[in-house]
Protein backbone atom coordinates (compact mmCIF):
# COMPACT_ATOMS: atom_id res chain seq x y z
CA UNK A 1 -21.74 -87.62 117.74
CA UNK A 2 -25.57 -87.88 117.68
CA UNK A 3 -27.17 -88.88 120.49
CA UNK A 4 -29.36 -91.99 119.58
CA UNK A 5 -25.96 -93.06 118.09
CA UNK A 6 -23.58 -91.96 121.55
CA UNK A 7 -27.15 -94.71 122.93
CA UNK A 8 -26.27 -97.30 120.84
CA UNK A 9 -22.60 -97.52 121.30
CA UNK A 10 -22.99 -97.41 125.17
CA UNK A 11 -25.05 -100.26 125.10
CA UNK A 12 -23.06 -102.06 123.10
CA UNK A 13 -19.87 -101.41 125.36
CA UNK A 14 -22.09 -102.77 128.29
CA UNK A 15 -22.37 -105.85 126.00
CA UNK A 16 -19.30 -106.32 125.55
CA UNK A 17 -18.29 -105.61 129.04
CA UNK A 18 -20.77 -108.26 129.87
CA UNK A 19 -19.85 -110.54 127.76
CA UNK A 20 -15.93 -110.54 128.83
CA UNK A 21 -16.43 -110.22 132.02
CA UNK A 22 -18.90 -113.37 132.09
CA UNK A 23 -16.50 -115.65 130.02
CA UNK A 24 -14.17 -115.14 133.32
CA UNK A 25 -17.01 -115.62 135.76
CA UNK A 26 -18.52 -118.81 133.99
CA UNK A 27 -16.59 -121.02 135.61
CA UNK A 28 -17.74 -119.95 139.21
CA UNK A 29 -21.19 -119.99 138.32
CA UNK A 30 -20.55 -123.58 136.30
CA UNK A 31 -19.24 -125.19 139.89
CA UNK A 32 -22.65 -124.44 141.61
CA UNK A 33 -24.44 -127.55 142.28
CA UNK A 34 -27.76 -125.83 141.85
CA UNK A 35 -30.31 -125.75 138.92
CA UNK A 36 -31.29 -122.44 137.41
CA UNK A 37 -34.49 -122.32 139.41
CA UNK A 38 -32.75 -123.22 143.08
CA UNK A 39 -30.39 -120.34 142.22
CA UNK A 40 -33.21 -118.07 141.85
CA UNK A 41 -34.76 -118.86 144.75
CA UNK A 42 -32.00 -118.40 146.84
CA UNK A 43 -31.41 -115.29 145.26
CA UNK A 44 -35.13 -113.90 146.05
CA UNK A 45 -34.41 -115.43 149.39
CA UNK A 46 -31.52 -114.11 150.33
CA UNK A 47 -32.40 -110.17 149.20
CA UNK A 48 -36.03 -110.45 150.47
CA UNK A 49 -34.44 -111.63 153.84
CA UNK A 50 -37.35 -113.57 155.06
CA UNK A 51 -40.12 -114.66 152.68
CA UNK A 52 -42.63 -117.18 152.05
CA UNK A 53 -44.01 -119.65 149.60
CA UNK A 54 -46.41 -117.61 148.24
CA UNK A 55 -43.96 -114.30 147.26
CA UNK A 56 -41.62 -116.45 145.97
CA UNK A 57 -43.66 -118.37 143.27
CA UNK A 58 -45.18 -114.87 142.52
CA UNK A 59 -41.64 -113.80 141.93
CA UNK A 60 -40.84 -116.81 139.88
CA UNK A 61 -43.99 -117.17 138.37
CA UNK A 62 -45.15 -120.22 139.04
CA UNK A 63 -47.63 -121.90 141.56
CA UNK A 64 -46.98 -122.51 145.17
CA UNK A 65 -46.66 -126.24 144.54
CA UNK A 66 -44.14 -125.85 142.26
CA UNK A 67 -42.05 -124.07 144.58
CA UNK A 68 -42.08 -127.32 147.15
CA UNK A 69 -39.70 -129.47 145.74
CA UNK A 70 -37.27 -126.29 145.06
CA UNK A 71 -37.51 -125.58 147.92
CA UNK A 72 -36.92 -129.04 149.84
CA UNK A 73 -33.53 -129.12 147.74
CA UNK A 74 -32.48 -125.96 149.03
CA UNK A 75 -33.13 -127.25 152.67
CA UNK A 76 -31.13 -130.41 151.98
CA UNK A 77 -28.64 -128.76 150.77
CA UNK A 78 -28.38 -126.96 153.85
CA UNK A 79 -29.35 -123.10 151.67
CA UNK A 80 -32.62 -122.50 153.05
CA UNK A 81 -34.31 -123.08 156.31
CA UNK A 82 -37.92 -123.48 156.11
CA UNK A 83 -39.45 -122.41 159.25
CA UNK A 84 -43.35 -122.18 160.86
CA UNK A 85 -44.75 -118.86 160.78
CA UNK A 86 -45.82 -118.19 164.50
CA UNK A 87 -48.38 -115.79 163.47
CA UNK A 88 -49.85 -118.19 160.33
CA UNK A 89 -49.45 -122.17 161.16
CA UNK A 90 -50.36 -122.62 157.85
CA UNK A 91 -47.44 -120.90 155.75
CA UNK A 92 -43.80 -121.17 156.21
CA UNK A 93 -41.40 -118.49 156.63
CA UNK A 94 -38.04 -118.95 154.31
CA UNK A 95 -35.23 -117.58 154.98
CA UNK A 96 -31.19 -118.07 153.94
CA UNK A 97 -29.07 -119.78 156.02
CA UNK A 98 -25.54 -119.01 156.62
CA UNK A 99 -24.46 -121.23 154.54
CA UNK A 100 -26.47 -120.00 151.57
CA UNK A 101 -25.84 -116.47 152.67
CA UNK A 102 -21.72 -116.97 152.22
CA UNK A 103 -22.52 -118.73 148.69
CA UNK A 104 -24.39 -115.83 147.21
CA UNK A 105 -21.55 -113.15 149.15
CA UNK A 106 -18.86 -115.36 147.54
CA UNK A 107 -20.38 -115.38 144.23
CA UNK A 108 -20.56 -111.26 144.41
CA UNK A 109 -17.11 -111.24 146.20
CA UNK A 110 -15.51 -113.07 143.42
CA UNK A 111 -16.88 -109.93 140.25
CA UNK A 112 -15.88 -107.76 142.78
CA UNK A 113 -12.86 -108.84 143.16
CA UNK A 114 -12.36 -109.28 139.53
CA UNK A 115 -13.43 -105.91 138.99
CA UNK A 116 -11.20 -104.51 141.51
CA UNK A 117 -8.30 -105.95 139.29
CA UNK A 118 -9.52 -104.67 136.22
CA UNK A 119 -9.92 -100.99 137.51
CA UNK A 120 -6.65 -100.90 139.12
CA UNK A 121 -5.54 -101.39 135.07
CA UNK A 122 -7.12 -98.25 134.52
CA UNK A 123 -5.57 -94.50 135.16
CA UNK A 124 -6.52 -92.16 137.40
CA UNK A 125 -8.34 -89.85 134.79
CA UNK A 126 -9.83 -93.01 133.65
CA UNK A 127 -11.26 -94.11 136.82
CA UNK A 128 -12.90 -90.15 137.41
CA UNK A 129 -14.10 -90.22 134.32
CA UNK A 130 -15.86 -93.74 135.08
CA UNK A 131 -16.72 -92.84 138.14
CA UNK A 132 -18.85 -89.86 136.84
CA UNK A 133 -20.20 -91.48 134.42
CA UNK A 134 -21.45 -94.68 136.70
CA UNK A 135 -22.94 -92.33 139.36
CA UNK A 136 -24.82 -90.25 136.54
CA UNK A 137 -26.35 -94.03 135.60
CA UNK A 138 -27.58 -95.03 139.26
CA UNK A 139 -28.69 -91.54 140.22
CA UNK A 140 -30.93 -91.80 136.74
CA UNK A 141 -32.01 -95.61 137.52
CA UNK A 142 -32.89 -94.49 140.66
CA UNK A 143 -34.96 -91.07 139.56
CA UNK A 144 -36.70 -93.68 137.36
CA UNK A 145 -37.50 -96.50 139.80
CA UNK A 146 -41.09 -96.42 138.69
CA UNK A 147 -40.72 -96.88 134.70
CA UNK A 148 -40.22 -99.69 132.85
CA UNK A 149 -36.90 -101.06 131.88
CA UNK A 150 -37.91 -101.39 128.36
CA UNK A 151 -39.63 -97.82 128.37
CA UNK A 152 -37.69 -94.83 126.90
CA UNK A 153 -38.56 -90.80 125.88
């Protein structure tokens, strides 16, 4: 098979891997009382460990203003705590609470698990072969940490 063509049909596996595997997690995602924008700021929050008002409307792309009220529903909500920087009285330092730690490690704990059910399907070969294949992918993404996504030879 040629290779731009061995390219396409990988990606469109990945599609459709995506695609079944989200109609399964929608539901999960659907019971979150959060908007689209609290969700990624808990998310930035929670993997930059500590951050602050600045960074995160960098990483969203907006303005620091626009982060405030976000930000104050995350707080209420009991997400985010929203804490005086000792060494800057002038910026905040965010960071996840427990709570909003165990919602974003139950969100990943539930594909996990429902991965873990769908490779147990699979037989041993099958589950080599994958796991060859899947370590070939992050060692690559990894090599090529400094390239764009969207950039290919």
């Amino acid at each position: 098979m040629e290779r731009e063509k061995l390219i396409t049909e990988i990606i469109q596996r990945q599609h459709q891997l995506m695609y079944a595997m989200g109609r399964d997690e929608s539901m999960v995602w659907m019971e979150l009382n959060l908007t689209i924008a609290q969700l990624k700021s808990l998310l930035f929050i929670y993997f930059e460990g500590t951050t602050n008002f600045i960074k995160l409307a960098t990483a969203l792309g907006v303005t620091p203003p626009n982060v405030t009220g976000i930000i104050n529903r995350l707080v209420e909500q009991e997400l985010v705590t929203r804490e005086e920087n000792p060494e800057d009285r002038r910026t905040f330092i965010l960071r996840a609470t427990e709570t909003g730690k165990a919602l974003i490690e139950g969100l990943r704990e539930s594909g996990i698990n429902r991965m873990a059910v769908i490779l147990g399907q699979l037989s041993t070969e099958e589950l080599i072969t994958l796991d060859l294949g899947l370590a070939a992918l992050v060692r690559t993404v990894e090599d090529n940490r400094e390239q764009k996504p969207y950039e290919r030879d």
